[in-house]
Protein backbone atom coordinates (compact mmCIF):
# COMPACT_ATOMS: atom_id res chain seq x y z
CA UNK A 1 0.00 0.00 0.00
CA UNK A 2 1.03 3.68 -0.74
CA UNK A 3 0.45 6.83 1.57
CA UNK A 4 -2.66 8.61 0.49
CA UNK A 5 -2.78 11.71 3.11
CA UNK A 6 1.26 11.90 4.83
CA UNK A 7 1.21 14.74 7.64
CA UNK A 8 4.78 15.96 8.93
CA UNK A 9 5.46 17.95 12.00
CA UNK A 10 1.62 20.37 11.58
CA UNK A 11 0.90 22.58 14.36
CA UNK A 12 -2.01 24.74 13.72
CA UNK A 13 -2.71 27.85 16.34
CA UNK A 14 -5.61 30.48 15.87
CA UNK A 15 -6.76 33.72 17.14
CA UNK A 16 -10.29 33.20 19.47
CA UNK A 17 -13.01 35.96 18.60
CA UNK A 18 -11.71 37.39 21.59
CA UNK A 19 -8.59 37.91 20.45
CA UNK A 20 -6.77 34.84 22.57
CA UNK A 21 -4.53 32.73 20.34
CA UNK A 22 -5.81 29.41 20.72
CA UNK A 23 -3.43 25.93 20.37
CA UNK A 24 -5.22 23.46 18.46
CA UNK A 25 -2.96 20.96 17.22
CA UNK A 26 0.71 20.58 18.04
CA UNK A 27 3.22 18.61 16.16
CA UNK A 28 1.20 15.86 14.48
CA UNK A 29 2.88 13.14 12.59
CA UNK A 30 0.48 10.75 10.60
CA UNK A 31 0.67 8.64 7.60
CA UNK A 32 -2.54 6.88 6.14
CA UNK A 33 -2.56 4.36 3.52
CA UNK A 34 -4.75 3.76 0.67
CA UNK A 35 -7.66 1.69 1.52
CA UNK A 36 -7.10 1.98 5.11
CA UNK A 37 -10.60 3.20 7.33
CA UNK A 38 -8.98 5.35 10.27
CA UNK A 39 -10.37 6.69 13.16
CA UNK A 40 -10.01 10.03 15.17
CA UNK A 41 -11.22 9.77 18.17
CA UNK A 42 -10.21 12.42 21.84
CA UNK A 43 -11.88 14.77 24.12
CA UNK A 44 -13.93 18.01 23.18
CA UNK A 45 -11.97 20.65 21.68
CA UNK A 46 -9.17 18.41 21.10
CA UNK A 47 -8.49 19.20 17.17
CA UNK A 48 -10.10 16.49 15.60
CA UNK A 49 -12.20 18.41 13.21
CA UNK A 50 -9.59 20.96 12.69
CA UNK A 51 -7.45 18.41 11.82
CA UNK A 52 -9.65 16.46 8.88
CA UNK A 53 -10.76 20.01 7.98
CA UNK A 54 -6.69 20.86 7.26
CA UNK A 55 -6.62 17.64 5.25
CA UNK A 56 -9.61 18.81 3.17
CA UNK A 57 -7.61 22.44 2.67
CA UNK A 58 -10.77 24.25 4.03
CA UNK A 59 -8.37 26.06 6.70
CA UNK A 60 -4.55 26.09 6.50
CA UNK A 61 -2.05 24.30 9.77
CA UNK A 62 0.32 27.25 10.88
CA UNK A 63 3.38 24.97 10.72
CA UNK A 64 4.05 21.37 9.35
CA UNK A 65 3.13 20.06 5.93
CA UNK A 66 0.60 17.57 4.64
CA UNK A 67 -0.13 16.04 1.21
CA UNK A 68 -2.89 14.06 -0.04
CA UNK A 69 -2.23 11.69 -3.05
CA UNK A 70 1.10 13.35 -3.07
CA UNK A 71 -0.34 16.59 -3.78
CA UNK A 72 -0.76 19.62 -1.63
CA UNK A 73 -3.93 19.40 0.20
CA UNK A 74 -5.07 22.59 -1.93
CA UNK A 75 -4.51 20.69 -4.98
CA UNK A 76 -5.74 17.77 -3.90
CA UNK A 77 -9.03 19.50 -3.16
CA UNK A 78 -9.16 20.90 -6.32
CA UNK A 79 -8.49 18.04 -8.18
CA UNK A 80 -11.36 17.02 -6.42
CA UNK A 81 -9.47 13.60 -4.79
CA UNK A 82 -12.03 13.47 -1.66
CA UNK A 83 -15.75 13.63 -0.62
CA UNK A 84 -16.70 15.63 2.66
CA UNK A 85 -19.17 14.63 5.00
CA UNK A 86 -20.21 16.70 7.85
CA UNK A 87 -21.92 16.73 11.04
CA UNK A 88 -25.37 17.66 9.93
CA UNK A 89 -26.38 16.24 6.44
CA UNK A 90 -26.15 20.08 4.91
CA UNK A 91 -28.70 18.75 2.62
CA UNK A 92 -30.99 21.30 0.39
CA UNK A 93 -34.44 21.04 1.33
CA UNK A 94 -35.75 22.62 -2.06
CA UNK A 95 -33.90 19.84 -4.09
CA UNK A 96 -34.83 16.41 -4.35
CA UNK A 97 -32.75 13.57 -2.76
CA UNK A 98 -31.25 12.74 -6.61
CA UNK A 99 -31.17 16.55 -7.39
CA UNK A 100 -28.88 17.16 -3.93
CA UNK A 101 -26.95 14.05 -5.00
CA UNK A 102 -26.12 15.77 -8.75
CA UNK A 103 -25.26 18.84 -7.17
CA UNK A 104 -21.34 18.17 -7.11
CA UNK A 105 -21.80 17.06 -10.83
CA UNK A 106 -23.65 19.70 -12.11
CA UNK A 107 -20.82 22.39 -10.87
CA UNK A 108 -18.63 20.14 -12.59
CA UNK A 109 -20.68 20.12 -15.44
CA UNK A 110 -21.35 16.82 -16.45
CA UNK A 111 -23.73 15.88 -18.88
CA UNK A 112 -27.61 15.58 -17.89
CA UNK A 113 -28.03 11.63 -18.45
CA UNK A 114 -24.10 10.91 -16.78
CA UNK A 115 -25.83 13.04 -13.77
CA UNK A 116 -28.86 11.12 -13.57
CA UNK A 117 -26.52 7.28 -14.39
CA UNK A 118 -24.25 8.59 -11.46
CA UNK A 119 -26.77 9.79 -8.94
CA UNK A 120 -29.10 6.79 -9.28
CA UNK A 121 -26.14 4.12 -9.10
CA UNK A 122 -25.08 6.05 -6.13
CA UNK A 123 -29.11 5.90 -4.37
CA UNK A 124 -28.69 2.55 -4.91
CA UNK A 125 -25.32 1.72 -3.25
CA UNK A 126 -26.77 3.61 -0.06
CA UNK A 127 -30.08 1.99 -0.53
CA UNK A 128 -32.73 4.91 -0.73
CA UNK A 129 -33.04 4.03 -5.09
CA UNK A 130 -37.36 4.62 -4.35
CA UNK A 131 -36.44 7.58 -2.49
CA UNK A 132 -34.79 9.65 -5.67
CA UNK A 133 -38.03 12.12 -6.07
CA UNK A 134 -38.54 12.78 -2.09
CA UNK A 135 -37.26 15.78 -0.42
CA UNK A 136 -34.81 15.52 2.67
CA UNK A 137 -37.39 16.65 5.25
CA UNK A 138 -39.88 13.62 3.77
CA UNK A 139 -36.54 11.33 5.67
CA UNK A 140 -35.45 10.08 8.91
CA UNK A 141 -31.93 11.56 9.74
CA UNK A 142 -30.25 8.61 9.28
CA UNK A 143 -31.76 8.27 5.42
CA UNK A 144 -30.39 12.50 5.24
CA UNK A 145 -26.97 10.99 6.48
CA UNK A 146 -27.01 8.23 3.38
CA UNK A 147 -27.98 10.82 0.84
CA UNK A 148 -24.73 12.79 2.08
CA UNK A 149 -22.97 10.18 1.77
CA UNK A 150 -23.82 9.00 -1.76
CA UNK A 151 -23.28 12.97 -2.66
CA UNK A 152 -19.69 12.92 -1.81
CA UNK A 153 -19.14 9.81 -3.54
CA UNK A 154 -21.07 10.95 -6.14
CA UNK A 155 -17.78 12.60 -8.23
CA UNK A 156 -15.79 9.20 -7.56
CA UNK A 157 -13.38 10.53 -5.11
CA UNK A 158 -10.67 7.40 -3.57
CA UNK A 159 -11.09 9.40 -0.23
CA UNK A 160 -13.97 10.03 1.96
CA UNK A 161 -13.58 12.48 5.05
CA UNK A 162 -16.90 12.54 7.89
CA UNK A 163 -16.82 14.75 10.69
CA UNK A 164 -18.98 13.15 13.40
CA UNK A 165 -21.72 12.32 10.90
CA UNK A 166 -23.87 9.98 13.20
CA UNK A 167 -23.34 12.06 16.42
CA UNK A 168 -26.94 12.94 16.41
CA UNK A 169 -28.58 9.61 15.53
CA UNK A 170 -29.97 7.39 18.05
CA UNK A 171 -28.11 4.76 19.25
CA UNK A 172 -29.52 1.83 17.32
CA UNK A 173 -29.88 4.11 14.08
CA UNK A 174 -26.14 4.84 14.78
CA UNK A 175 -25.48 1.35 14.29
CA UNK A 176 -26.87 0.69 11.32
CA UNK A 177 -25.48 3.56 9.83
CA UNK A 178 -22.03 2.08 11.07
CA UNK A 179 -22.97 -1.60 9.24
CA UNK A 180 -24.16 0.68 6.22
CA UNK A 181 -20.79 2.63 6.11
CA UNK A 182 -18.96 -0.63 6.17
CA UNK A 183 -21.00 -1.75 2.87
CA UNK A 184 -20.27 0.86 1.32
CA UNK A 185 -16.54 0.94 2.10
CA UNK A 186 -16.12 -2.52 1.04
CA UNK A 187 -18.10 -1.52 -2.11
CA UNK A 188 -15.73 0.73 -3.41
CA UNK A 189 -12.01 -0.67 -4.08
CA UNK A 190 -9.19 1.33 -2.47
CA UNK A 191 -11.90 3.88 -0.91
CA UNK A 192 -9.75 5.15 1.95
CA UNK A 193 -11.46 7.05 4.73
CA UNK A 194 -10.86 9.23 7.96
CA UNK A 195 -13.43 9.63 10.23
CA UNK A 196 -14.00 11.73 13.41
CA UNK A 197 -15.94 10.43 16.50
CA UNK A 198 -16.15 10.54 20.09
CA UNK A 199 -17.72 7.32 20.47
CA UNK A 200 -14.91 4.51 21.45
CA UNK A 201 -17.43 1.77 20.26
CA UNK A 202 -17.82 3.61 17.22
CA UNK A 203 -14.13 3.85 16.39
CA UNK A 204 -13.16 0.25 17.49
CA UNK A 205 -16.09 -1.39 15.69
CA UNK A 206 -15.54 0.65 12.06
CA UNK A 207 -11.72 1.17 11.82
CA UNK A 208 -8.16 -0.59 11.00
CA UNK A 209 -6.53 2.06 12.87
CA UNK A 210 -8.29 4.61 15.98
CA UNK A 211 -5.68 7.50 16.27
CA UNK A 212 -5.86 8.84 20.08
CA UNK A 213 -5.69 12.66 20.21
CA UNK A 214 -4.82 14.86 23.40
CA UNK A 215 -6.45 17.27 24.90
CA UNK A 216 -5.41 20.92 23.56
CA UNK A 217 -3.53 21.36 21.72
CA UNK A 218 -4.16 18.00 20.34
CA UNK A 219 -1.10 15.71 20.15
CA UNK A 220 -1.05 12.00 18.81
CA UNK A 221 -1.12 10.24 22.30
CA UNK A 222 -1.31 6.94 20.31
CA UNK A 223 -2.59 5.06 17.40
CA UNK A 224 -4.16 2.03 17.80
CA UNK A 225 -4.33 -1.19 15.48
CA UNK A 226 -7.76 -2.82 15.24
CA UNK A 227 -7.21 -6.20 14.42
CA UNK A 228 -10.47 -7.80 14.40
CA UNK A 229 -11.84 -9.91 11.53
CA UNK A 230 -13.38 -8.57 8.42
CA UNK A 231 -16.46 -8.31 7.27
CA UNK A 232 -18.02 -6.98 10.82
CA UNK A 233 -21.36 -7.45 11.90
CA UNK A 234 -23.00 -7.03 15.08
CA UNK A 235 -21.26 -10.81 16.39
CA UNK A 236 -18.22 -8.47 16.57
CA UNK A 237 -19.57 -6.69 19.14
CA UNK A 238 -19.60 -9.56 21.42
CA UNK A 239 -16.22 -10.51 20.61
CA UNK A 240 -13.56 -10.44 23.04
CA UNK A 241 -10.90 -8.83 21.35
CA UNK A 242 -12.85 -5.93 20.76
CA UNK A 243 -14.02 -5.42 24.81
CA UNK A 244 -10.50 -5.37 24.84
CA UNK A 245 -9.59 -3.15 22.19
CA UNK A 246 -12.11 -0.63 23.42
CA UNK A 247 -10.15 -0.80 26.87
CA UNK A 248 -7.14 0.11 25.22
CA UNK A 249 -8.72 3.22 23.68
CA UNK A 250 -10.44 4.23 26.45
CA UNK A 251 -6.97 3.72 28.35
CA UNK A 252 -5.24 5.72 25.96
CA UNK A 253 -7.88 8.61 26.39
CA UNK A 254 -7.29 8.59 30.00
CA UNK A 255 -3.41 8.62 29.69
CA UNK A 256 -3.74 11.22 27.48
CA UNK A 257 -5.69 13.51 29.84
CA UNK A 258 -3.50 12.49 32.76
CA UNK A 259 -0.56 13.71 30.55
CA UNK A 260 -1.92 17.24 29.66
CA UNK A 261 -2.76 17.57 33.41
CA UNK A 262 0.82 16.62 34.69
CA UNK A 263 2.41 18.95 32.23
């Protein structure tokens, strides 16, 4: 496997609306490789979103460097070499679910029945084909979530950044979404994706690597290899390697907080 996003040495600090500089991240050092699901996972305010949000060059680290596919992360993004999904599904309620899934392809101009080929196969990988002609408040959030999903993968990108994007779901709709995201991963060759949560299970149960951050400015306190057997269902839940692999994250949060504290 090759490096798809290589991070060197970033440190990104900010000025508060008050006017107090603010630490984010400090000295990050990260490589991850194509096809590879990884995790970022730490406490509130830790960096984690600033830190996928420097990797999709929509804000800049102060220090450091970072490429993705070899590129500069601003060339990367406009070469258009990842899909973003956020928090809330950012969905437009005046376009149908195919229409917000063409969106990315009509700025980039492609023709009218490519659109409609693309957006449909992509309905279908997330499983909402019948749901093409509804509008996004005629779905449950996690169905909003899907259409987001197929919408960043809609211009073929081989990476796929989400920032917390079942944080609001219930618990049981979160793990669906997490079997769903799995599909989909496995559906798409050499799909490489980084993905921000604060939920331990979450991390353990999706990812072949959970990077621990610390708290501010955020440091890599560790990075964790998931081991367990692919695919994953809900058996791997009740497996005993990963009761123990959440332990170790959890472990690693804690020793990371301890750390900061001591310092």
């Amino acid at each position: 496997m090759s490096a798809v996003i290589s991070i060197k040495n970033l440190t990104k600090k900010f000025r508060g609306s008050d006017g107090t500089l603010i630490h984010a991240l400090e000295n990050i050092n990260l490589t991850i490789e194509e096809g590879e699901f990884v995790s970022l996972i730490g406490p509130s305010g830790c960096g984690k979103s600033t830190l996928l949000r420097i990797m999709a060059d929509l804000i800049q680290p102060t220090s450091g460097s970072i490429t993705v596919n070899k590129k500069t992360a601003a060339q990367a993004r406009k070469d258009r070499e990842y899909g973003f999904v956020f928090q809330s599904s950012t969905l437009y309620d005046w376009r149908t679910v195919i229409k917000n899934v063409q969106l990315p392809l009509e700025i980039m101009k492609w023709p009218k029945e490519k659109r409609d080929e693309r957006a449909r196969e992509m309905l279908g990988l997330v499983e909402l084909g019948e749901f093409e002609d509804k509008y996004p408040w005629q779905l449950s959030g996690g169905m909003q979530q899907r259409v987001s999903i197929a919408r960043a993968l809609a211009f073929e990108p081989n990476i796929l950044l989400m920032d917390e994007p079942f944080g609001a779901l219930d618990e049981m709709t979160r793990e669906r979404m997490n079997n769903e995201l799995l599909r989909i991963w496995t559906a798409i060759p050499h799909m490489t994706v980084v993905f921000v949560t604060h939920s331990i299970a979450e991390a353990v149960y999706l990812s072949d690597h959970v990077v621990v951050l610390s708290p501010r400015p955020g440091r890599l306190a560790e990075i964790i290899d998931v081991n367990l057997p692919r695919p994953r269902g809900p058996e791997t839940r009740d497996h005993e390697d990963y009761f123990r692999l959440t332990s170790q994250v959890r472990h690693a949060l804690r020793t990371g907080i301890r750390d900061e504290v001591m310092e």
